[in-house]
C-alpha atoms as a PDB file:
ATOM      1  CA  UNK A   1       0.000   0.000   0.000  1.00  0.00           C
ATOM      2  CA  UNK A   2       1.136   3.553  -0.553  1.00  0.00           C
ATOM      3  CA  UNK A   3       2.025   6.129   1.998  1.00  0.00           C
ATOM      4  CA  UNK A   4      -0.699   8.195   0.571  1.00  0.00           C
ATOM      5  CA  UNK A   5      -3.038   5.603   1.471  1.00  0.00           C
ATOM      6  CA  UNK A   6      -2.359   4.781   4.584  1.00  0.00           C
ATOM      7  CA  UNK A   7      -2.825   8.204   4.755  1.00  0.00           C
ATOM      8  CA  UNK A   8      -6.188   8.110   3.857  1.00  0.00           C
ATOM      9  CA  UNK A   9      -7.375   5.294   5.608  1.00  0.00           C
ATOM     10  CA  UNK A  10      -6.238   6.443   8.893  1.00  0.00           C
ATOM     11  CA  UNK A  11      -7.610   9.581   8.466  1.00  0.00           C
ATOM     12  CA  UNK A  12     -11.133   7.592   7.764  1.00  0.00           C
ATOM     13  CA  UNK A  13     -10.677   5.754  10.633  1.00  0.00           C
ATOM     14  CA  UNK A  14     -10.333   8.781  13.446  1.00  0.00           C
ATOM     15  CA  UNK A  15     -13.063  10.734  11.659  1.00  0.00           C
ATOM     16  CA  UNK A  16     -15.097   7.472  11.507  1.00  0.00           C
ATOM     17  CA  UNK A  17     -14.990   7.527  15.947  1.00  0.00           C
ATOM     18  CA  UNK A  18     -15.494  10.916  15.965  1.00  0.00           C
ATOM     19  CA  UNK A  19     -18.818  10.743  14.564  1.00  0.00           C
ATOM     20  CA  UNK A  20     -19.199   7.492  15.792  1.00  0.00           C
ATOM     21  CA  UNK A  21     -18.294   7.602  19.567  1.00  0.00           C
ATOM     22  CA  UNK A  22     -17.359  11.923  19.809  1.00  0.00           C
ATOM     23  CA  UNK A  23     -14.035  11.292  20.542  1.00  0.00           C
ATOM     24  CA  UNK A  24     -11.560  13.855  18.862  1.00  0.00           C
ATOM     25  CA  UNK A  25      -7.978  12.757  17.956  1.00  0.00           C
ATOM     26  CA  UNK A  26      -8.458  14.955  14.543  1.00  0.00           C
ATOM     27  CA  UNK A  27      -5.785  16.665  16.024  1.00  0.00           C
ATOM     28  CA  UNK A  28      -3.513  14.441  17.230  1.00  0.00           C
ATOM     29  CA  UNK A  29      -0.297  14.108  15.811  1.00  0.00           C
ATOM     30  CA  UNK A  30      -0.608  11.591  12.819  1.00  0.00           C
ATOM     31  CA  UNK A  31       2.833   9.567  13.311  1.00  0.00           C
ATOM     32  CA  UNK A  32       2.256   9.182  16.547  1.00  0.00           C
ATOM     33  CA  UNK A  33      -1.256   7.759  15.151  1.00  0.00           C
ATOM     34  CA  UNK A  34       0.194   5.852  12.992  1.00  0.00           C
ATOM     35  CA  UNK A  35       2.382   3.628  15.056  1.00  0.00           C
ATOM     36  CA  UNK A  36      -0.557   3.091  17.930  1.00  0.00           C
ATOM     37  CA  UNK A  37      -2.641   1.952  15.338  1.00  0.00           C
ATOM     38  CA  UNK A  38      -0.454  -0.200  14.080  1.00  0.00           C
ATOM     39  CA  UNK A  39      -0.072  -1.814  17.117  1.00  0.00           C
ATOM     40  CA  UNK A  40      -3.724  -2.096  17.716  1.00  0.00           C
ATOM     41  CA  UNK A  41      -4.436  -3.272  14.240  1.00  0.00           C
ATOM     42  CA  UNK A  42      -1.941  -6.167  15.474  1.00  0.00           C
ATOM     43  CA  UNK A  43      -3.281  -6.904  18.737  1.00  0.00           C
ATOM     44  CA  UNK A  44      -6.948  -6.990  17.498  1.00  0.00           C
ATOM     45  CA  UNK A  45      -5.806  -9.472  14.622  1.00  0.00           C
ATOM     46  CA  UNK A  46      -6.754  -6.992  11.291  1.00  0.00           C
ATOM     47  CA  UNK A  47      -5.244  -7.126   8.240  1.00  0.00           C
ATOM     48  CA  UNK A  48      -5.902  -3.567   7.415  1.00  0.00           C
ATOM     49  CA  UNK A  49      -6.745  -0.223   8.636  1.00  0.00           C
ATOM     50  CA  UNK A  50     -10.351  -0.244   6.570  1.00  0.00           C
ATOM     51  CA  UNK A  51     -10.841  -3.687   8.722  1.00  0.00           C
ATOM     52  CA  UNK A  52     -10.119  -1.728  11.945  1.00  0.00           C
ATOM     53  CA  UNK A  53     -12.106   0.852  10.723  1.00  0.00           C
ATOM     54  CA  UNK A  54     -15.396  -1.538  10.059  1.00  0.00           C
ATOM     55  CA  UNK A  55     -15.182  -3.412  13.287  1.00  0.00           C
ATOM     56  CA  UNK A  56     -14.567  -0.139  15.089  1.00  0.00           C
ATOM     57  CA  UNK A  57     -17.617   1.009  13.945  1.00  0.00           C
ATOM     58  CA  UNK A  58     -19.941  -2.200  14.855  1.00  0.00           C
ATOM     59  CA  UNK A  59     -18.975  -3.212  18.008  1.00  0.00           C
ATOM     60  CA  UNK A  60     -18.098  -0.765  20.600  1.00  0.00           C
ATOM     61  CA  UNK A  61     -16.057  -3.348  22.410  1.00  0.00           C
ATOM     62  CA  UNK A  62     -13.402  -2.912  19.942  1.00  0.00           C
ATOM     63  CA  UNK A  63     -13.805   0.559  19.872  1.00  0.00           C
ATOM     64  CA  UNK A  64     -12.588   0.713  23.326  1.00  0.00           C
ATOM     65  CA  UNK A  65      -9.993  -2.164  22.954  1.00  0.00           C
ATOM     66  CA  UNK A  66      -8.618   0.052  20.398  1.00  0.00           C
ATOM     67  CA  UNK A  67      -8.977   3.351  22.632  1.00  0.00           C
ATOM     68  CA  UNK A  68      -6.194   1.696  24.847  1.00  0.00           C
ATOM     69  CA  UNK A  69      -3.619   2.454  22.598  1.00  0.00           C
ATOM     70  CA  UNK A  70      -4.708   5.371  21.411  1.00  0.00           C
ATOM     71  CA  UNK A  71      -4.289   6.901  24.734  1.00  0.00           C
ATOM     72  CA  UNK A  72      -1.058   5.060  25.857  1.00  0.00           C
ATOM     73  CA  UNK A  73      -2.192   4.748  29.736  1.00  0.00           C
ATOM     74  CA  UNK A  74       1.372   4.619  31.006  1.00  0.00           C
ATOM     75  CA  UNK A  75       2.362   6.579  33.942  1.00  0.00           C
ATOM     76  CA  UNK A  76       4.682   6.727  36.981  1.00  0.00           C
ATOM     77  CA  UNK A  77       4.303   7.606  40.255  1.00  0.00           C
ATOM     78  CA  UNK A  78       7.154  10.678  41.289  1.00  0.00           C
ATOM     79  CA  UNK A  79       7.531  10.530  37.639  1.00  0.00           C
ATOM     80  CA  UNK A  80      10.522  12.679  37.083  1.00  0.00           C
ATOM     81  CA  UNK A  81      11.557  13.365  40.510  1.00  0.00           C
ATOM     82  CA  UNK A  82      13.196  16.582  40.022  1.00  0.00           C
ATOM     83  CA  UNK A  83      10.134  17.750  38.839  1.00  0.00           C
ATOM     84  CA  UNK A  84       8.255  17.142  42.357  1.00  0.00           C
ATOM     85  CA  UNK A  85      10.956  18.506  44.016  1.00  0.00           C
ATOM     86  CA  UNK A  86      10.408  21.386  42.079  1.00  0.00           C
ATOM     87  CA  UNK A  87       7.213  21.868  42.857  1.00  0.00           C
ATOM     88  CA  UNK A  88       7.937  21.384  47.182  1.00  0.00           C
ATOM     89  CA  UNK A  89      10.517  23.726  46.674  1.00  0.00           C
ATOM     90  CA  UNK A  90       8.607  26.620  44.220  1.00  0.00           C
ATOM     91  CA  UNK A  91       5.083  26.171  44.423  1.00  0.00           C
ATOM     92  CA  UNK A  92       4.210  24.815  47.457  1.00  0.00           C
ATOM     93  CA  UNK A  93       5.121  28.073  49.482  1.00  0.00           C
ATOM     94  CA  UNK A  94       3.057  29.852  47.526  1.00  0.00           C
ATOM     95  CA  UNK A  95      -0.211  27.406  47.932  1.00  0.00           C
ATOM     96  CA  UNK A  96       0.570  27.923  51.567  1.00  0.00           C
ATOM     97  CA  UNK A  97      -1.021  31.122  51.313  1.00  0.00           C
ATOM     98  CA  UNK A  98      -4.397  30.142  49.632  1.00  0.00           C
ATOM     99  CA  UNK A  99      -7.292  29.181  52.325  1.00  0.00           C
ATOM    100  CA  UNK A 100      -8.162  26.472  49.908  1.00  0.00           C
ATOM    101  CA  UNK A 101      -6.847  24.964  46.715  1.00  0.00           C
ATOM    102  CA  UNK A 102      -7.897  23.327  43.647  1.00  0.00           C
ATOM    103  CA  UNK A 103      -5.193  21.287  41.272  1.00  0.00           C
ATOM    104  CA  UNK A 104      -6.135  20.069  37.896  1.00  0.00           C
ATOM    105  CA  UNK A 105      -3.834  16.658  36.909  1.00  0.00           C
ATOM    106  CA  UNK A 106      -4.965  16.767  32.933  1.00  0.00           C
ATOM    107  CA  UNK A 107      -4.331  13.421  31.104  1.00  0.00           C
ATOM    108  CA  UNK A 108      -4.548  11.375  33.900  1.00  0.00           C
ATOM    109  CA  UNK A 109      -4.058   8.210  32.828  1.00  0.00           C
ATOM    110  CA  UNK A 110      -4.158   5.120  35.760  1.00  0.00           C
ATOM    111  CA  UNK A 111      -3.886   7.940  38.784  1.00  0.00           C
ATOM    112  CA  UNK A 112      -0.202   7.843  39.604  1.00  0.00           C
ATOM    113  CA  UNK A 113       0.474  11.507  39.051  1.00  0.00           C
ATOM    114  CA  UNK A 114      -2.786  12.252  41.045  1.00  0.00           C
ATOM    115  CA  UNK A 115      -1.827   9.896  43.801  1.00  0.00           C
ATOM    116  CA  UNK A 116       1.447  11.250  43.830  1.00  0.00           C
ATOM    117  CA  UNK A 117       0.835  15.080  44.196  1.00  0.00           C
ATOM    118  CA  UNK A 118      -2.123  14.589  46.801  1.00  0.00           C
ATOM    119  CA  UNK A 119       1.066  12.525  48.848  1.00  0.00           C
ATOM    120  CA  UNK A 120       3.617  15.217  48.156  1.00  0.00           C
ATOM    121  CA  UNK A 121       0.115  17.937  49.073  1.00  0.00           C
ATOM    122  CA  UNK A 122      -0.583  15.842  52.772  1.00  0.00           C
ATOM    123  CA  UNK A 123       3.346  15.798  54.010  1.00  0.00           C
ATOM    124  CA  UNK A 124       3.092  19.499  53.032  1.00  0.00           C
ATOM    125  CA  UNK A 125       0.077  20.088  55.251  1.00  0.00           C
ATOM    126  CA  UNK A 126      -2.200  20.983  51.826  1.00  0.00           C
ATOM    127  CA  UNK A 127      -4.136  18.343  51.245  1.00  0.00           C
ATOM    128  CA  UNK A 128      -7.114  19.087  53.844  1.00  0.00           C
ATOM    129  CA  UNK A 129      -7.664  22.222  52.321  1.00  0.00           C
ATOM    130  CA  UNK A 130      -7.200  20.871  48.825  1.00  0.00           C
ATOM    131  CA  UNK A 131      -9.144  19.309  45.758  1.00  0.00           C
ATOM    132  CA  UNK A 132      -7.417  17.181  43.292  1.00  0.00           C
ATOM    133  CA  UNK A 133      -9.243  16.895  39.848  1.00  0.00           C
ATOM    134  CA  UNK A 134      -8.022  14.356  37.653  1.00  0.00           C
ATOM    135  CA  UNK A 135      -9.149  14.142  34.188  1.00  0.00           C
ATOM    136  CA  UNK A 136      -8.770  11.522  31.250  1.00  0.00           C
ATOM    137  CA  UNK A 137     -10.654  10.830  28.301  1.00  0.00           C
ATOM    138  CA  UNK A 138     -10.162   6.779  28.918  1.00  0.00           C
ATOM    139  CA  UNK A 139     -12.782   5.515  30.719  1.00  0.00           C
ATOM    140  CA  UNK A 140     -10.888   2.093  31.568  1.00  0.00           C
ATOM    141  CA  UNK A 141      -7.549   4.113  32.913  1.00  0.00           C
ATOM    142  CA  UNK A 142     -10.269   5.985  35.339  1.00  0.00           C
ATOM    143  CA  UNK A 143     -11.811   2.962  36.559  1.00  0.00           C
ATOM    144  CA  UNK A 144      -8.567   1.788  37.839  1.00  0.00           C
ATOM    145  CA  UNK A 145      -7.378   5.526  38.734  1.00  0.00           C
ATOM    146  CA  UNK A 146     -10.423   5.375  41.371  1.00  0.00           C
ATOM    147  CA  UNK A 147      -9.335   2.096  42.737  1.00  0.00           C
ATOM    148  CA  UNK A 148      -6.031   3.425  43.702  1.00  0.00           C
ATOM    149  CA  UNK A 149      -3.986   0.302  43.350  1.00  0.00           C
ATOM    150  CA  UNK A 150      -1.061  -0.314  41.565  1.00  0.00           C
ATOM    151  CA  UNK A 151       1.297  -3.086  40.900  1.00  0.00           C
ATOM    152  CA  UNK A 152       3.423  -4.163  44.019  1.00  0.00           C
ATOM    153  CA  UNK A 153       6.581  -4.572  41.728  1.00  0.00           C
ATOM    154  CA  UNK A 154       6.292  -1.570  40.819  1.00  0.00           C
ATOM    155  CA  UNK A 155       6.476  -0.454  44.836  1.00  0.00           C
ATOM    156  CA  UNK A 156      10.391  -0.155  44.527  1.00  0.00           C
ATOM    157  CA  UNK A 157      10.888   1.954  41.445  1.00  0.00           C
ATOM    158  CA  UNK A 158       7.740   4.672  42.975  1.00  0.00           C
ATOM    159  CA  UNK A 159       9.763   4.703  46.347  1.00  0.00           C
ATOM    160  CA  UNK A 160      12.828   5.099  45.167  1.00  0.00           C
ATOM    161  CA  UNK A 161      11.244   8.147  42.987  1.00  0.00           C
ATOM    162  CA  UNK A 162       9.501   9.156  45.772  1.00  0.00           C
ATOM    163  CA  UNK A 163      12.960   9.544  47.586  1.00  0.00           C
ATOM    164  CA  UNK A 164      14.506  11.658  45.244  1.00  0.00           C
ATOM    165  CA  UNK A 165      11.881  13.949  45.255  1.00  0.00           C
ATOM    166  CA  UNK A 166      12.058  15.293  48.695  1.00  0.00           C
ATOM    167  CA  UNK A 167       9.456  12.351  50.387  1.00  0.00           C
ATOM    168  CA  UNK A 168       9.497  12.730  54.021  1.00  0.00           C
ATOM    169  CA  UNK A 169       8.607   9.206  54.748  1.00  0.00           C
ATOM    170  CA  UNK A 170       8.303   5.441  53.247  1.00  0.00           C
ATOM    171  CA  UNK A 171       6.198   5.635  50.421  1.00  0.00           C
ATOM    172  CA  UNK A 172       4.982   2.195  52.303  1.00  0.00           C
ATOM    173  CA  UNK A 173       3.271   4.343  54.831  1.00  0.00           C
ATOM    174  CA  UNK A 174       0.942   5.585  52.065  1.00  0.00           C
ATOM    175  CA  UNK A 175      -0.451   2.169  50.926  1.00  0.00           C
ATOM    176  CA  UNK A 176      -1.276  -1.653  52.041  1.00  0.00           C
ATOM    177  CA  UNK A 177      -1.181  -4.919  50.307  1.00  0.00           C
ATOM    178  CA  UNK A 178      -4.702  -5.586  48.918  1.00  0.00           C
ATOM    179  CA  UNK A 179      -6.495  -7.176  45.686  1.00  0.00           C
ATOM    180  CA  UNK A 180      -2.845  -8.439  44.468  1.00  0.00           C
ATOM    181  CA  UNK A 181      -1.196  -5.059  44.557  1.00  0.00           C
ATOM    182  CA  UNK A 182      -0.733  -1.699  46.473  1.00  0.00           C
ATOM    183  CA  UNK A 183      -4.071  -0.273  47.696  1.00  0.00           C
ATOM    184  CA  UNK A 184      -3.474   3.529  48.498  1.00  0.00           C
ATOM    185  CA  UNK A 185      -4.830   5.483  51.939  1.00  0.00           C
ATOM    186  CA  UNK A 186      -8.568   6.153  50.966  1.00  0.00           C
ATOM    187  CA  UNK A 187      -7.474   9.684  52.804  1.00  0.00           C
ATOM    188  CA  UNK A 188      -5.583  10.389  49.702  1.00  0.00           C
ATOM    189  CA  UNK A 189      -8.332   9.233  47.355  1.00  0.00           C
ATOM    190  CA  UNK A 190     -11.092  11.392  48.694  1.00  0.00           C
ATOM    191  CA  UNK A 191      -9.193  14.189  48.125  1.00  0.00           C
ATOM    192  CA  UNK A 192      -8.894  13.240  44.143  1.00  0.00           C
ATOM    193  CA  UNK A 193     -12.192  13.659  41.911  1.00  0.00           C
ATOM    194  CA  UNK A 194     -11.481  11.733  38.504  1.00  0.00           C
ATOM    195  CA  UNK A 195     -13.866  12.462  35.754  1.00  0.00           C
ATOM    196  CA  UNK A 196     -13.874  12.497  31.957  1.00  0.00           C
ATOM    197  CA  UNK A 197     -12.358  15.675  30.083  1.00  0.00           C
ATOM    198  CA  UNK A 198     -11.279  16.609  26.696  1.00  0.00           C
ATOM    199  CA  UNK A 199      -8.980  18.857  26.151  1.00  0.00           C
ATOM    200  CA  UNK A 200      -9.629  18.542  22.439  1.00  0.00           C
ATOM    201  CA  UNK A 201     -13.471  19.147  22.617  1.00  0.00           C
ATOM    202  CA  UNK A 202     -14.024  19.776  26.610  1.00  0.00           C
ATOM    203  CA  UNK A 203     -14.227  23.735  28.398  1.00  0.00           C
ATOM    204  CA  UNK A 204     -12.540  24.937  31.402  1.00  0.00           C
ATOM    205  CA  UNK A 205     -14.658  23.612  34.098  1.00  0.00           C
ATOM    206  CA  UNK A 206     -12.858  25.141  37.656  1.00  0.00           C
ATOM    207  CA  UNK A 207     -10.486  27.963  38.471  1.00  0.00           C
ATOM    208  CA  UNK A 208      -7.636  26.010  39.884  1.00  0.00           C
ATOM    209  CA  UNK A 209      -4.267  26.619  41.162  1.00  0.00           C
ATOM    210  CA  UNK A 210      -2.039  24.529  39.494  1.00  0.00           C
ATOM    211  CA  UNK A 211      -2.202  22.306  36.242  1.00  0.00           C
ATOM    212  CA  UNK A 212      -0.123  20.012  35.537  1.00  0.00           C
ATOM    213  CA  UNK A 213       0.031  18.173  31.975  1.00  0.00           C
ATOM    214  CA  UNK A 214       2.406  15.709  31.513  1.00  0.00           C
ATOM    215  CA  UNK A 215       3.279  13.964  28.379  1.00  0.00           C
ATOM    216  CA  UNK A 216      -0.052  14.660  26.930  1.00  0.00           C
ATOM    217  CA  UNK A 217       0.612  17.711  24.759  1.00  0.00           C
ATOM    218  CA  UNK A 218       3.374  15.989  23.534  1.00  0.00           C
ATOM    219  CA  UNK A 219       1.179  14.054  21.121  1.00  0.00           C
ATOM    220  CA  UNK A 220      -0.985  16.991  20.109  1.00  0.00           C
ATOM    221  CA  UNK A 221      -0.122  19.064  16.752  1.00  0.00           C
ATOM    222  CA  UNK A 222       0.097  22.995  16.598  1.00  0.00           C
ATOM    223  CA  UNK A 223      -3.823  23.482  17.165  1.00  0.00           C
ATOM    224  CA  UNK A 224      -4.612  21.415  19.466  1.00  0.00           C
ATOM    225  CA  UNK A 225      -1.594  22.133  21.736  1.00  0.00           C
ATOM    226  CA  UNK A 226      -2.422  25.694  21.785  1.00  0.00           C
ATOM    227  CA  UNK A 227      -5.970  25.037  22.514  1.00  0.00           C
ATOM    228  CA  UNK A 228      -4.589  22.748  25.646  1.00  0.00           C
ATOM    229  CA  UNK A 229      -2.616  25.999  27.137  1.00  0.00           C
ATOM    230  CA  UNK A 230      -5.291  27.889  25.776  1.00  0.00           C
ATOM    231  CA  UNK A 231      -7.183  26.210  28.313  1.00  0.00           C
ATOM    232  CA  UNK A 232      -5.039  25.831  31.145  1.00  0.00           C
ATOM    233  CA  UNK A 233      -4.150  29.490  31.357  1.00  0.00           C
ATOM    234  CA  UNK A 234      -8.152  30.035  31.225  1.00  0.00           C
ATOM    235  CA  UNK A 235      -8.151  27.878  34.294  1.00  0.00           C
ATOM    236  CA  UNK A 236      -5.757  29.264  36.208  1.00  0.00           C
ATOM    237  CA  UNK A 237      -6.015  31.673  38.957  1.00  0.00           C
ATOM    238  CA  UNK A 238      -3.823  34.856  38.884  1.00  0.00           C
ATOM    239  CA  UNK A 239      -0.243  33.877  38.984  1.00  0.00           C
ATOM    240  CA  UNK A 240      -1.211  30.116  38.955  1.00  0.00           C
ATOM    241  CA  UNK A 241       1.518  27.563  37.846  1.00  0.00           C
ATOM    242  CA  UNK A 242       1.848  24.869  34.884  1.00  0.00           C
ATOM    243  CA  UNK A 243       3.497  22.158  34.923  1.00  0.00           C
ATOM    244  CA  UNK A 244       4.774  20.097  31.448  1.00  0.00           C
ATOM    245  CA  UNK A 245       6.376  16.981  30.702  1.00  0.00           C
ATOM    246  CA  UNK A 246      10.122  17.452  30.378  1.00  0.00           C
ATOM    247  CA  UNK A 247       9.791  17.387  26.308  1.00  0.00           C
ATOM    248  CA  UNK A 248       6.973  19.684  26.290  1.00  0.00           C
ATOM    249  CA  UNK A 249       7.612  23.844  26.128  1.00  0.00           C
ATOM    250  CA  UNK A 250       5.323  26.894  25.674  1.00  0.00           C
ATOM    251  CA  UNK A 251       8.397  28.210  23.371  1.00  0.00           C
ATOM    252  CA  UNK A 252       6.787  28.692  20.123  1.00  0.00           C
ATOM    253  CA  UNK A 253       3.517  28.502  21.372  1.00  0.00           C
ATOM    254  CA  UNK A 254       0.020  31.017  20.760  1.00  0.00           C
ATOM    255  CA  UNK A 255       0.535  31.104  24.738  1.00  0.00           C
ATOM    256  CA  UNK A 256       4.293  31.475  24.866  1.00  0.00           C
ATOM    257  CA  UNK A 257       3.334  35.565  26.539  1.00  0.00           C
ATOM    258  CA  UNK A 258       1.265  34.259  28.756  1.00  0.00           C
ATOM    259  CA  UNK A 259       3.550  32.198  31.378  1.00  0.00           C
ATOM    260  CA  UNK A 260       6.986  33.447  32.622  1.00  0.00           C
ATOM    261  CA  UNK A 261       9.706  30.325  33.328  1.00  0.00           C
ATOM    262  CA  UNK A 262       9.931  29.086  36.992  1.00  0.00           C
ATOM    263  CA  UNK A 263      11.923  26.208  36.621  1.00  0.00           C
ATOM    264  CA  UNK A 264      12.397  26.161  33.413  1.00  0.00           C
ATOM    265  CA  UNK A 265      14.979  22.732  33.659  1.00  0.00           C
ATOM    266  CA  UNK A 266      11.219  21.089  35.095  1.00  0.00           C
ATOM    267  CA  UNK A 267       8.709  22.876  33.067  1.00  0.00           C
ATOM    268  CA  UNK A 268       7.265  24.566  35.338  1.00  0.00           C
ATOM    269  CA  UNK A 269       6.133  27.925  34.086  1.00  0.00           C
ATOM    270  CA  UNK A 270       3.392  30.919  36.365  1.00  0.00           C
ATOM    271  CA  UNK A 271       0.591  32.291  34.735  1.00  0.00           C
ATOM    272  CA  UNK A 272       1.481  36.435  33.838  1.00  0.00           C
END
């Protein structure tokens, strides 16, 4: 088959669930599409895109097997430790002096990030005073973001990230052994309200605080990403922060004016 094609046929395929199911990855960056589809093309057993395409359409079931790699929900907790660090060291003295707070964690995923700030928010004395919305577009990764448990073998590599980024404790005082893996405090859970957003169709639904998107807007193209910070400087207070994953940058975006550099090593950038 030619490129050109290909082309086609994927392009066939997202409009085909947009109108289908109203999910939007128009603007997602197409080689990034490309290779997830081709992956789900294999795992679902199709010989072609068009075959994708036509069971896609009839039987939602596939539709959402497929949606798994279309969203790639991978995450970490203490992802990037310097980056959490960051934020104890820069942001947190300046949420001290809100009476209450609101966070947005955009793109989600499986809860990690979520699970991770509302940790780093409690040793910091924030969390009573604090709401954590996390938001996703894959209804599977927010089923298993509510349950709050995650794979025991993973325990080592989180506390060892959890470590490096200033933790004050064990990251084993924060969970239990339950349902085969790590069940989480329900204190920390409460705190976190996951629900479905889009930050390709959705609106800015809370003034919050701080926003952090992580290796989401990474797989947007020009439009999109600049309706993403488009959206998260809407949200923000007055002199609220961002922060991005570490190959992410407002340099070069329609919002570039908008956000001055904090850390600029972490992405993390505060709203002009």
């Amino acid at each position: 088959m030619q490129l050109q094609d290909a082309e086609i046929e994927i392009k066939l395929l997202i409009d085909a669930i947009y109108l289908k199911y109203n999910y939007d990855f128009r603007d997602y960056s197409r080689a990034s599409q490309k290779r997830r589809i081709e992956q789900g093309i294999t795992a679902l057993k199709c010989q072609t895109i068009s075959e994708l395409q036509s069971q896609v359409l009839h039987d939602p079931a596939v539709f959402m097997q497929l949606l798994q790699y279309l969203t790639i929900p991978v995450s970490e907790m203490f992802r990037d430790p310097s980056y959490f660090l960051s934020i104890r060291e820069q942001v947190v003295p300046v949420l001290k002096t809100y009476p209450s707070l609101k966070i947005w964690v955009a793109g989600c995923s499986t809860g990690e990030e979520a699970y991770s700030l509302a940790i780093l928010l409690q040793e910091e004395g924030l969390l009573e005073r604090s709401i954590i919305y996390a938001t996703d577009i894959n209804p599977v990764s927010l089923e298993k973001a509510k349950k709050g448990v995650f794979p025991l073998d993973r325990m080592k590599l989180y506390g060892e990230n959890y470590q490096a980024a200033g933790g004050k404790r064990s990251l084993e005082h924060y969970y239990t052994g339950a349902y085969g893996g790590a069940l989480f405090d329900k204190a920390l859970a409460e705190k976190i309200t996951f629900s479905d957003h889009s930050l390709a169709t959705d609106s800015v639904f809370s003034e919050t605080h701080f926003v952090s998107c992580r290796n989401v807007v990474i797989y947007f193209n020009k439009a999109l990403q600049n309706r993403a910070y488009g959206l998260f400087h809407e949200s923000l207070c007055r002199r609220g922060f961002l922060g991005l994953g570490h190959k992410e940058s407002l340099d070069f975006s329609a919002c570039s004016h908008l956000f001055e550099a904090v850390v600029k090593r972490d992405k993390l950038f505060r709203k002009l």
